[in-house]
PDB file of N, CA and C in Angstrom:
ATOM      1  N   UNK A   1      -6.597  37.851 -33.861  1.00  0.00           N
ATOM      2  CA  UNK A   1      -6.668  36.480 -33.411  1.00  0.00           C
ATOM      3  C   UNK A   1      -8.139  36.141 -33.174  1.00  0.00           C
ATOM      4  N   UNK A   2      -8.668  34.716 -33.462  1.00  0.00           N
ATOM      5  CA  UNK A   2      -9.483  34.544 -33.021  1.00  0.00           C
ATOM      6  C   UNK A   2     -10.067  34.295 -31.578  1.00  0.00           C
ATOM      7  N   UNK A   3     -10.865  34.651 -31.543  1.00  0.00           N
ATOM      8  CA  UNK A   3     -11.406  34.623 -30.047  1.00  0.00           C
ATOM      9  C   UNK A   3     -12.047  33.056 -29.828  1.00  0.00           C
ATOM     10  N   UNK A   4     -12.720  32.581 -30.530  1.00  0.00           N
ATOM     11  CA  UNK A   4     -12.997  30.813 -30.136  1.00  0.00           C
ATOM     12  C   UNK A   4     -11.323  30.069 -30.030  1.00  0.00           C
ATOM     13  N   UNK A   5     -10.639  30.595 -30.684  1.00  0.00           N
ATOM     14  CA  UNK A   5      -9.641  30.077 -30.396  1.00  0.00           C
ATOM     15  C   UNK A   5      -8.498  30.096 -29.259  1.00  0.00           C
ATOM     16  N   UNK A   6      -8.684  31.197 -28.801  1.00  0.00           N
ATOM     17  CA  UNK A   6      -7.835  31.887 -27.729  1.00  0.00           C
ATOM     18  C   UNK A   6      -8.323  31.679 -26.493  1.00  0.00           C
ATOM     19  N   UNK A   7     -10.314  31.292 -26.645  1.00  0.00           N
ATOM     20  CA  UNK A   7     -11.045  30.439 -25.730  1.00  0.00           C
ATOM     21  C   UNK A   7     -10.546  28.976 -25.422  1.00  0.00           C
ATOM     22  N   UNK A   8     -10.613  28.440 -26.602  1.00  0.00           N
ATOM     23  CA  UNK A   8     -10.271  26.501 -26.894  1.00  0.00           C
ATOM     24  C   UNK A   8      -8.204  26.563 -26.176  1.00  0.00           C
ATOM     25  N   UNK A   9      -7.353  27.992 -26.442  1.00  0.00           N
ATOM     26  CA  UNK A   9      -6.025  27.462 -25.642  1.00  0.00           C
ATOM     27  C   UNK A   9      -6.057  27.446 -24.041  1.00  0.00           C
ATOM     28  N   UNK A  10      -7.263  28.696 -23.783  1.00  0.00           N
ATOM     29  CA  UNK A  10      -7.316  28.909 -22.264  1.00  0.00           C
ATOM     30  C   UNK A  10      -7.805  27.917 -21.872  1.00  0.00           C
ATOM     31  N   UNK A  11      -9.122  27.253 -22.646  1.00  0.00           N
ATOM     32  CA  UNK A  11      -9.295  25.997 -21.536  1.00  0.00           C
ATOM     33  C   UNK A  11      -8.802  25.140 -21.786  1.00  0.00           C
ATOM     34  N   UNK A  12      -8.009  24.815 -22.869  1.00  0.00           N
ATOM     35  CA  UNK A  12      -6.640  23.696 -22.711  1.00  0.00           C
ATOM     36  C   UNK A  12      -6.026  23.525 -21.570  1.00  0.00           C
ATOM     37  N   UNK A  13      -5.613  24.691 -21.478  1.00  0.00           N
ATOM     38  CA  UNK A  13      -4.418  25.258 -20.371  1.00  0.00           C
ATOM     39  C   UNK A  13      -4.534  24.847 -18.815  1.00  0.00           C
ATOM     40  N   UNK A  14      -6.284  24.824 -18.770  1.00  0.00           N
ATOM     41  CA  UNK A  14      -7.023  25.254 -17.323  1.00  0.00           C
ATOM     42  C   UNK A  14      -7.191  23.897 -17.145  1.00  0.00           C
ATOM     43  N   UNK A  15      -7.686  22.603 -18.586  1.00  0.00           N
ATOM     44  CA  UNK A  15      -7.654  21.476 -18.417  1.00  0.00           C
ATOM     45  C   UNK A  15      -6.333  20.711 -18.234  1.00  0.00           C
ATOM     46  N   UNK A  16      -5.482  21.153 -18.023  1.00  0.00           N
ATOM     47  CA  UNK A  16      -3.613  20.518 -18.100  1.00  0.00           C
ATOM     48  C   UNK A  16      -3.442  20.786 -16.759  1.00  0.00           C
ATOM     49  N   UNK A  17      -3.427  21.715 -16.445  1.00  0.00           N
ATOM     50  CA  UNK A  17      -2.704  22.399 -15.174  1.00  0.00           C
ATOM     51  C   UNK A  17      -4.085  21.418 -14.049  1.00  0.00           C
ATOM     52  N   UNK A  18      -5.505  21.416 -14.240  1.00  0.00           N
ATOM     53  CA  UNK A  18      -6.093  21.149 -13.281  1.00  0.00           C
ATOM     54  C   UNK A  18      -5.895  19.634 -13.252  1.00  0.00           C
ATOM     55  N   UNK A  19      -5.507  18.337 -14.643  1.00  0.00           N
ATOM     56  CA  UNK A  19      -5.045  17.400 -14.403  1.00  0.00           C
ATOM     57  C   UNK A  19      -3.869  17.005 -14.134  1.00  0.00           C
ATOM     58  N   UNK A  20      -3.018  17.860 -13.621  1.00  0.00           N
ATOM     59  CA  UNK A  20      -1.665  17.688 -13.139  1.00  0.00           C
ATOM     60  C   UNK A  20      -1.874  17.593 -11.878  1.00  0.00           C
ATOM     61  N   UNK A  21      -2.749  18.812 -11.234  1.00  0.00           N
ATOM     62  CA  UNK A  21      -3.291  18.801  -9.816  1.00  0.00           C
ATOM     63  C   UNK A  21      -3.888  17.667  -9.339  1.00  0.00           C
ATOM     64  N   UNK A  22      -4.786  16.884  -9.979  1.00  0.00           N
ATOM     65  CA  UNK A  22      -5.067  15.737  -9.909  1.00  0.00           C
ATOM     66  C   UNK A  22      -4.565  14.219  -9.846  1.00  0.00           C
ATOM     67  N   UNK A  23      -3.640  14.607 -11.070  1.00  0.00           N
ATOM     68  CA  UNK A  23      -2.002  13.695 -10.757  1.00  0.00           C
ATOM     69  C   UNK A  23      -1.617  13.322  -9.409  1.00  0.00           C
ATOM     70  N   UNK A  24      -1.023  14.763  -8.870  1.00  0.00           N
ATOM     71  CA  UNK A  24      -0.383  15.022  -7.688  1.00  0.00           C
ATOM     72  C   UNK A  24      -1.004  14.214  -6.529  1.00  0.00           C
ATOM     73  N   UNK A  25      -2.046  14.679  -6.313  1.00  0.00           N
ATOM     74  CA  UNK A  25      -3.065  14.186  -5.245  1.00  0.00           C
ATOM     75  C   UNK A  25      -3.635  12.951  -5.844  1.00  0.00           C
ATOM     76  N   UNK A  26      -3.417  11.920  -6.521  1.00  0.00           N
ATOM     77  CA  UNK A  26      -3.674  10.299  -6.755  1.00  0.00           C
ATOM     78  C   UNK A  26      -2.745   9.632  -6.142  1.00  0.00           C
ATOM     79  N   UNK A  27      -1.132  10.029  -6.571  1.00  0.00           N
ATOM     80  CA  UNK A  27       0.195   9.734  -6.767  1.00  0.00           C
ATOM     81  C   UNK A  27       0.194   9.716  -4.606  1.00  0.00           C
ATOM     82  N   UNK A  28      -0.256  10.829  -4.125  1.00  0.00           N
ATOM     83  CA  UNK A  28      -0.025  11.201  -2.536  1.00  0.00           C
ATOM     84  C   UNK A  28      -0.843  10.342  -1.855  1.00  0.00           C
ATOM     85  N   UNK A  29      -2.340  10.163  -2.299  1.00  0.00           N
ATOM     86  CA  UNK A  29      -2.839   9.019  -2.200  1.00  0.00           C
ATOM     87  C   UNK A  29      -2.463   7.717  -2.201  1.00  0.00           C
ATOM     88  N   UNK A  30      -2.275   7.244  -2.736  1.00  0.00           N
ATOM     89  CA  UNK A  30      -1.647   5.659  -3.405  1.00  0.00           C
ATOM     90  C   UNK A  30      -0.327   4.952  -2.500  1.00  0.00           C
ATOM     91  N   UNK A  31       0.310   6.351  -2.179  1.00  0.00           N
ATOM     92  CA  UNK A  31       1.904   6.389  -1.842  1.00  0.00           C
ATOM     93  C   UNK A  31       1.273   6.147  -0.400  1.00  0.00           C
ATOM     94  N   UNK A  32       0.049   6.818   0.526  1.00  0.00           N
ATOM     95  CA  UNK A  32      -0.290   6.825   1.987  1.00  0.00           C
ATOM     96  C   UNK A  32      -1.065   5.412   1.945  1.00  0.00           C
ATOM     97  N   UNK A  33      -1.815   5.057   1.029  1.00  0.00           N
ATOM     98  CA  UNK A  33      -2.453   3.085   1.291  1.00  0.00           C
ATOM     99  C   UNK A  33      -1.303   2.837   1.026  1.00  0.00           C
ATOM    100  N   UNK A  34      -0.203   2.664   0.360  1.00  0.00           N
ATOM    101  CA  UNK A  34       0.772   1.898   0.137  1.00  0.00           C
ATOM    102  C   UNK A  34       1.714   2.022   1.564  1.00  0.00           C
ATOM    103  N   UNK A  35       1.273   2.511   2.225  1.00  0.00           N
ATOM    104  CA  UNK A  35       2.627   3.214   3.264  1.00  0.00           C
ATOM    105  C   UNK A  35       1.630   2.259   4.285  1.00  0.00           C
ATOM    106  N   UNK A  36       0.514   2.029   4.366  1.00  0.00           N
ATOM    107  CA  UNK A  36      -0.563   1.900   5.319  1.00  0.00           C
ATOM    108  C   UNK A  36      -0.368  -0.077   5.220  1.00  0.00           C
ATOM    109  N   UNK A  37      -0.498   0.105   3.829  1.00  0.00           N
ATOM    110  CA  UNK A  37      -0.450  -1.811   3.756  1.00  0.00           C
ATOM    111  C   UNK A  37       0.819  -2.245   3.956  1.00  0.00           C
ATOM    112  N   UNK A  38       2.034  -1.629   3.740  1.00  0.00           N
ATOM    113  CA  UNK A  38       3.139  -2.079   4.866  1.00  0.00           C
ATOM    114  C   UNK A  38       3.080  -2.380   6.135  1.00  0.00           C
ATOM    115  N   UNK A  39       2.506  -0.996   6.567  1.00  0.00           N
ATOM    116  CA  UNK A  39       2.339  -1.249   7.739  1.00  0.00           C
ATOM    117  C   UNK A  39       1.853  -2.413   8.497  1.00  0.00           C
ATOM    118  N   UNK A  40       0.633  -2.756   7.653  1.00  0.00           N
ATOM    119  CA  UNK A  40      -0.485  -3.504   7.970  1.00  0.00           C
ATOM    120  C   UNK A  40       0.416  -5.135   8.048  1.00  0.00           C
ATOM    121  N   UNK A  41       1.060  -5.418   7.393  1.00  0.00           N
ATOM    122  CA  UNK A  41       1.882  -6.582   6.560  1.00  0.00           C
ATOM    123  C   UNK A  41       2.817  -6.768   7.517  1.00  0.00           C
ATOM    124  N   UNK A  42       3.315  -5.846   8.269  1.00  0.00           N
ATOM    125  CA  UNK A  42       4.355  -6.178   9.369  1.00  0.00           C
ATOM    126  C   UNK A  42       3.443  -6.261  10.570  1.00  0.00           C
ATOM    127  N   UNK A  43       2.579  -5.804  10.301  1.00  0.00           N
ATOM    128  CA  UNK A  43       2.123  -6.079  12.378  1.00  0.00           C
ATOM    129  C   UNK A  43       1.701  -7.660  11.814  1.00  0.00           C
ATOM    130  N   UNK A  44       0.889  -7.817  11.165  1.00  0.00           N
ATOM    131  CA  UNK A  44       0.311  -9.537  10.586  1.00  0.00           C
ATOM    132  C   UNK A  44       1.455 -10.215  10.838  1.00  0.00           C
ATOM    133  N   UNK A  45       3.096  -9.829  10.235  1.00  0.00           N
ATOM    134  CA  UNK A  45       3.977 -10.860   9.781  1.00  0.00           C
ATOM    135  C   UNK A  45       4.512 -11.063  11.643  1.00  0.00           C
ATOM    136  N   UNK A  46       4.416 -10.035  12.294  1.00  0.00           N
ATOM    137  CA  UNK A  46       5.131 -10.180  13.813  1.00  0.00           C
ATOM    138  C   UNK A  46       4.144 -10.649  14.450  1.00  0.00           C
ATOM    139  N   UNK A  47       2.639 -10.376  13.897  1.00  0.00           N
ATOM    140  CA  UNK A  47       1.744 -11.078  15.028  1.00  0.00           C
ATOM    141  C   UNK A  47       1.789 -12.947  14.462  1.00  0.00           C
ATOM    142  N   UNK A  48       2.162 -13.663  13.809  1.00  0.00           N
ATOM    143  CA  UNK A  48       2.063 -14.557  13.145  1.00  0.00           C
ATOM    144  C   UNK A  48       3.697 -15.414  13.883  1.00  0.00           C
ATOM    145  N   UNK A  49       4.638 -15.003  13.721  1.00  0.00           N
ATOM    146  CA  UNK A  49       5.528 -15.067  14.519  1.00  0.00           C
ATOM    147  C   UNK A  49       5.842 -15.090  15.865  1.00  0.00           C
ATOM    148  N   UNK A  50       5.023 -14.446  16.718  1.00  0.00           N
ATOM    149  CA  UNK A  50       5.049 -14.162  18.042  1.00  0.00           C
ATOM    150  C   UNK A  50       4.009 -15.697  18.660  1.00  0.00           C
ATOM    151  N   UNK A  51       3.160 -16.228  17.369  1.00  0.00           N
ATOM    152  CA  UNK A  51       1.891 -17.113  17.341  1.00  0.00           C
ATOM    153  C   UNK A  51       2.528 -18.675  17.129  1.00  0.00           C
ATOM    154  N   UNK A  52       3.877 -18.723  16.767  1.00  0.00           N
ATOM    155  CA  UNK A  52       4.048 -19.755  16.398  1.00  0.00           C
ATOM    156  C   UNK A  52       4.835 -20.365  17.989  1.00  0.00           C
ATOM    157  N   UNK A  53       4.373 -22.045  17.566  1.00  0.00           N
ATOM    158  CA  UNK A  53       4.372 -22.497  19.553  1.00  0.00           C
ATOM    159  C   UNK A  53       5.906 -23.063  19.453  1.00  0.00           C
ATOM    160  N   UNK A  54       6.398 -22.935  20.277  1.00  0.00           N
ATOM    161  CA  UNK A  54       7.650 -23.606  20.460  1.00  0.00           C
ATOM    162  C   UNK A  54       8.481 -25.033  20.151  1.00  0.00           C
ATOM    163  N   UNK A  55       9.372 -25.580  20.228  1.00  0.00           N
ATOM    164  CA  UNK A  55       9.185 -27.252  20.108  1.00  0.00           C
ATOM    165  C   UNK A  55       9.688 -27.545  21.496  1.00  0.00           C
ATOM    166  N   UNK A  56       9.160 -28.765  21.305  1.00  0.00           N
ATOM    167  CA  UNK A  56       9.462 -29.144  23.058  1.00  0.00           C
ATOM    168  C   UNK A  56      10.245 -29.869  23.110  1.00  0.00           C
ATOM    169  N   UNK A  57      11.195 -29.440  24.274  1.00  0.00           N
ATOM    170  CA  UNK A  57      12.561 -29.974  24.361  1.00  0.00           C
ATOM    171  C   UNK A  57      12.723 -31.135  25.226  1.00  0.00           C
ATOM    172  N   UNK A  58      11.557 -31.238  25.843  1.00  0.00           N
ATOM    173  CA  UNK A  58      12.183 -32.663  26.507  1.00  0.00           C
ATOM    174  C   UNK A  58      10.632 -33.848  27.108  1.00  0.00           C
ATOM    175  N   UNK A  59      10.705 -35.290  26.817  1.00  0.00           N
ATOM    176  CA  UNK A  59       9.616 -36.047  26.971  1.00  0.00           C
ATOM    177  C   UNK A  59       9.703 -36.360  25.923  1.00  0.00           C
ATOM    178  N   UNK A  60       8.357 -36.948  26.142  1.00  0.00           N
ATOM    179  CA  UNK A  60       8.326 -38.077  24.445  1.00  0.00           C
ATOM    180  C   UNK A  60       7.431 -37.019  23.440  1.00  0.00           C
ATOM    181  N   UNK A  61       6.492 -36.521  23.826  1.00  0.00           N
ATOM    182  CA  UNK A  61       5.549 -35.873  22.980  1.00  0.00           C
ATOM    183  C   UNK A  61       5.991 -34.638  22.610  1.00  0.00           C
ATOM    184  N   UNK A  62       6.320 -34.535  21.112  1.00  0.00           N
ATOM    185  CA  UNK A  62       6.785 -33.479  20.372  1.00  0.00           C
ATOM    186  C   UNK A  62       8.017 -33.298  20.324  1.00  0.00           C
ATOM    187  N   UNK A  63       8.850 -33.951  20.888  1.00  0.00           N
ATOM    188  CA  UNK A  63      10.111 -34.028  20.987  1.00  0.00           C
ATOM    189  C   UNK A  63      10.769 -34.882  19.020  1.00  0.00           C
ATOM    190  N   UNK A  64       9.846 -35.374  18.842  1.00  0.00           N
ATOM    191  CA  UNK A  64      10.400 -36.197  17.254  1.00  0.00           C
ATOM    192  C   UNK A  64      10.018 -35.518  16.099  1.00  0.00           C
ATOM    193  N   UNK A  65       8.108 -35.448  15.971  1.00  0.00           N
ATOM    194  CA  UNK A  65       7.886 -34.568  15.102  1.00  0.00           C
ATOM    195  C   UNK A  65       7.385 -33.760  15.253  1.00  0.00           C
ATOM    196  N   UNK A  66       7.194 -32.464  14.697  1.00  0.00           N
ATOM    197  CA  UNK A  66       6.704 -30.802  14.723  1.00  0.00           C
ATOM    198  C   UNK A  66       5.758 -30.501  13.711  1.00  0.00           C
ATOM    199  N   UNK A  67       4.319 -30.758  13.812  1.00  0.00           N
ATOM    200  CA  UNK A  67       3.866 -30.250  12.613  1.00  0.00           C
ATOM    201  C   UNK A  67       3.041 -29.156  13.287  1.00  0.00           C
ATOM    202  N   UNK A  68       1.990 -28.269  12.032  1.00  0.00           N
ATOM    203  CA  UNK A  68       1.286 -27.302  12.499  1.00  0.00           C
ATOM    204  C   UNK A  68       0.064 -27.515  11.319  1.00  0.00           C
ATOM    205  N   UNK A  69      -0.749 -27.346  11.846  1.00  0.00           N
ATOM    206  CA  UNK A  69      -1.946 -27.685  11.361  1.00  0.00           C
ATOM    207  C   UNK A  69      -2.462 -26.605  10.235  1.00  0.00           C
TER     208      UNK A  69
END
């Protein structure tokens, strides 16, 4: 067998296996910002909610229309 060749499968091999490893750890990455901007998206969506003012139930002012600026 040739030996440049048996060189060119080993570092095939070493280049596959080390971009799989790389795979792995993008994929674990991606999945923890993605886990993070949920997060992020619900405290915003409850802090935004908790922000909005009430309508007022009784008198003349605000009692007809409700807008928000």
């Amino acid at each position: 067998m040739d030996v440049a060749l048996t060189q060119n499968i080993v570092s095939t091999a070493t280049a596959l296996a080390s971009a799989k490893a790389s795979d792995a750890v993008n994929i674990t990455m991606l999945k923890k910002a993605m886990d993070l901007q949920e997060t992020t998206a619900a405290t915003m969506l409850e802090a935004v909610q908790q922000a909005t003012p009430q309508l007022a139930t009784s008198g003349t002012l605000g009692t007809q229309v409700n807008t928000y600026a």
